[in-house]
Protein backbone atom coordinates (compact mmCIF):
# COMPACT_ATOMS: atom_id res chain seq x y z
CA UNK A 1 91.50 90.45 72.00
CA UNK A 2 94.28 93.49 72.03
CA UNK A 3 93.48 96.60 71.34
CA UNK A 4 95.98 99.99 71.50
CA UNK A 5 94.64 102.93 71.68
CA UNK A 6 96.84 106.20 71.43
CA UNK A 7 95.31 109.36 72.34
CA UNK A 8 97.17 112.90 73.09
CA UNK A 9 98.72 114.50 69.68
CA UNK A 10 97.31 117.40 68.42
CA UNK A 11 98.20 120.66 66.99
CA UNK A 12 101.54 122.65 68.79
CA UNK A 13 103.70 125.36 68.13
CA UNK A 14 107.37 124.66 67.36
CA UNK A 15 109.59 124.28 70.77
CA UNK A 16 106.48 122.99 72.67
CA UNK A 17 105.46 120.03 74.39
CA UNK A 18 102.76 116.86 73.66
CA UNK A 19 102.63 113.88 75.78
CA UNK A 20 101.11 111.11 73.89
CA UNK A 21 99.98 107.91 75.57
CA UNK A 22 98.72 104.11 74.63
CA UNK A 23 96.61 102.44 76.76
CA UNK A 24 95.84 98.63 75.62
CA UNK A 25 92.29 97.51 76.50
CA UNK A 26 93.23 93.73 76.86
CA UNK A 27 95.97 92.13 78.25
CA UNK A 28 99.71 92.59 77.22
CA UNK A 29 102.13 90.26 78.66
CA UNK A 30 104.66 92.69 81.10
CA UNK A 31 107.66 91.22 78.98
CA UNK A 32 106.48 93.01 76.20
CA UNK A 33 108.51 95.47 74.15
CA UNK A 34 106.63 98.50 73.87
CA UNK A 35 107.09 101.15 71.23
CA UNK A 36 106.02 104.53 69.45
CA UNK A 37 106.17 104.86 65.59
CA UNK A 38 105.42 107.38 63.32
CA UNK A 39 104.73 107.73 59.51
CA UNK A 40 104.66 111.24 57.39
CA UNK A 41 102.32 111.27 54.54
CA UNK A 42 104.42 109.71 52.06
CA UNK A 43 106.98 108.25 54.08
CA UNK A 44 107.83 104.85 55.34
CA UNK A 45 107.07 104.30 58.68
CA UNK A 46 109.71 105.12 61.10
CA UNK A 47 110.62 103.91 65.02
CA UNK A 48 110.76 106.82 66.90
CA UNK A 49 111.36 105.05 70.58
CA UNK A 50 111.07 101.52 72.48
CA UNK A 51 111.28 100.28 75.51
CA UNK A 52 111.61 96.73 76.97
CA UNK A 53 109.83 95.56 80.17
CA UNK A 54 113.34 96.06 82.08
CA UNK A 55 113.39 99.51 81.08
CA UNK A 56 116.04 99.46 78.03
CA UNK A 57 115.03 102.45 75.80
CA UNK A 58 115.80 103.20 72.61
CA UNK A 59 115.66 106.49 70.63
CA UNK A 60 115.78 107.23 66.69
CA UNK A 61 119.09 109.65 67.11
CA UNK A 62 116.20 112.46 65.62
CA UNK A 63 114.62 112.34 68.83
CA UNK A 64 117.13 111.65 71.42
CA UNK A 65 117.51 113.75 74.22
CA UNK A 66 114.13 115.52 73.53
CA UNK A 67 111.60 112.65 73.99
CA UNK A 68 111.21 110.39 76.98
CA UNK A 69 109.39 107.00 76.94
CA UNK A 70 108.42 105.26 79.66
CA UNK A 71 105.31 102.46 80.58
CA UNK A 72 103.27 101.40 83.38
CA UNK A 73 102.74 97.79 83.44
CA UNK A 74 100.07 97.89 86.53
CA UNK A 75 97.84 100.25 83.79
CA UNK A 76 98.91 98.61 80.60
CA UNK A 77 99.74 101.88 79.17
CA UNK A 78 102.95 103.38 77.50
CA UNK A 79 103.82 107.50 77.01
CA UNK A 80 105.71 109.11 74.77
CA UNK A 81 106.73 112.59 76.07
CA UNK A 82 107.51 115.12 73.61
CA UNK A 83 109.40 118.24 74.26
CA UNK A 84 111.01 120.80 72.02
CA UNK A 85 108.83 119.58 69.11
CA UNK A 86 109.63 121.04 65.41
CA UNK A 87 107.58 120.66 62.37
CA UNK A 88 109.61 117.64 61.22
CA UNK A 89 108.37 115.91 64.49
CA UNK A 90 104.78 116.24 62.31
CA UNK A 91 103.42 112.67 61.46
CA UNK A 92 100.89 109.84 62.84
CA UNK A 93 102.21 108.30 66.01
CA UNK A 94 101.40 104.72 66.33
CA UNK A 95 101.71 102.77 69.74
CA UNK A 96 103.09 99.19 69.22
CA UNK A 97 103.39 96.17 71.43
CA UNK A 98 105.62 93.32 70.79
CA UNK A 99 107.20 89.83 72.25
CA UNK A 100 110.48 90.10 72.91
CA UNK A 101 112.76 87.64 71.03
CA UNK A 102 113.28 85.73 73.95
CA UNK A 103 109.38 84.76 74.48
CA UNK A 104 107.71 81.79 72.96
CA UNK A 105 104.49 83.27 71.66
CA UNK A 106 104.74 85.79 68.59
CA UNK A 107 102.75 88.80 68.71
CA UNK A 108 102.52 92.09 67.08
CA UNK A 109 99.91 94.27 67.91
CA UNK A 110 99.46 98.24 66.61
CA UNK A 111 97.33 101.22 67.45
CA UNK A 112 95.22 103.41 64.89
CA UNK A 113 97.67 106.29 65.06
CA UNK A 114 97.33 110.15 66.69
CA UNK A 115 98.04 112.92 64.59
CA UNK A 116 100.87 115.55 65.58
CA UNK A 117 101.27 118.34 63.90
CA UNK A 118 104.08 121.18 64.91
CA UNK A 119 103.24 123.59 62.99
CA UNK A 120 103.31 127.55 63.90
């Protein structure tokens, strides 16, 4: 049994800083692709960064160069940091964990969310 559990967001002014973090209470496989999501009330969900067990990240270009991802396999936990937030940043941030296309065994496991809000 995998569970993600995000914890971190809360309320911040515009310009400031969050950093969000997902700690899974069972096992993940190292090779796993690890990644943060977020959904707006009525929007789709969106990717908002990954990062593969080497290290690869990947930013949506709306948060490039302002949020950093990284993981730590020897806790099981992934972070999101979060700087010069704006109010469009506002949504639920979901952790997600993820086999990487070169792995045999399928998985696809999500977090409950954390709410940020960037709001003044």
């Amino acid at each position: 049994q995998v569970q993600l559990v995000e914890s971190g967001g809360g309320l911040v002014q515009p310009g400031g800083s969050l950093r969000l973090s997902c700690a899974a209470s069972g096992t993940i496989p190292s090779i796993s692709t690890m990644g943060w999501y977020r959904q707006a009330p009525g929007k789709e969900r969106e990717l908002v960064a990954t990062i593969s067990s080497g290290g690869s990240t990947n930013y949506a270009d709306s948060v490039k160069g302002r949020f950093t991802i990284s993981r730590d396999n020897a806790k099981n936990t992934v972070y999101l940091q979060m700087n010069s937030l704006k109010p469009e940043d506002t949504a639920v941030y979901y952790c997600n964990a993820r086999n990487p296309p070169v792995f045999r065994s399928k998985y696809d496991y999500w977090g409950q969310g954390t709410q940020v809000t960037v709001s003044s």
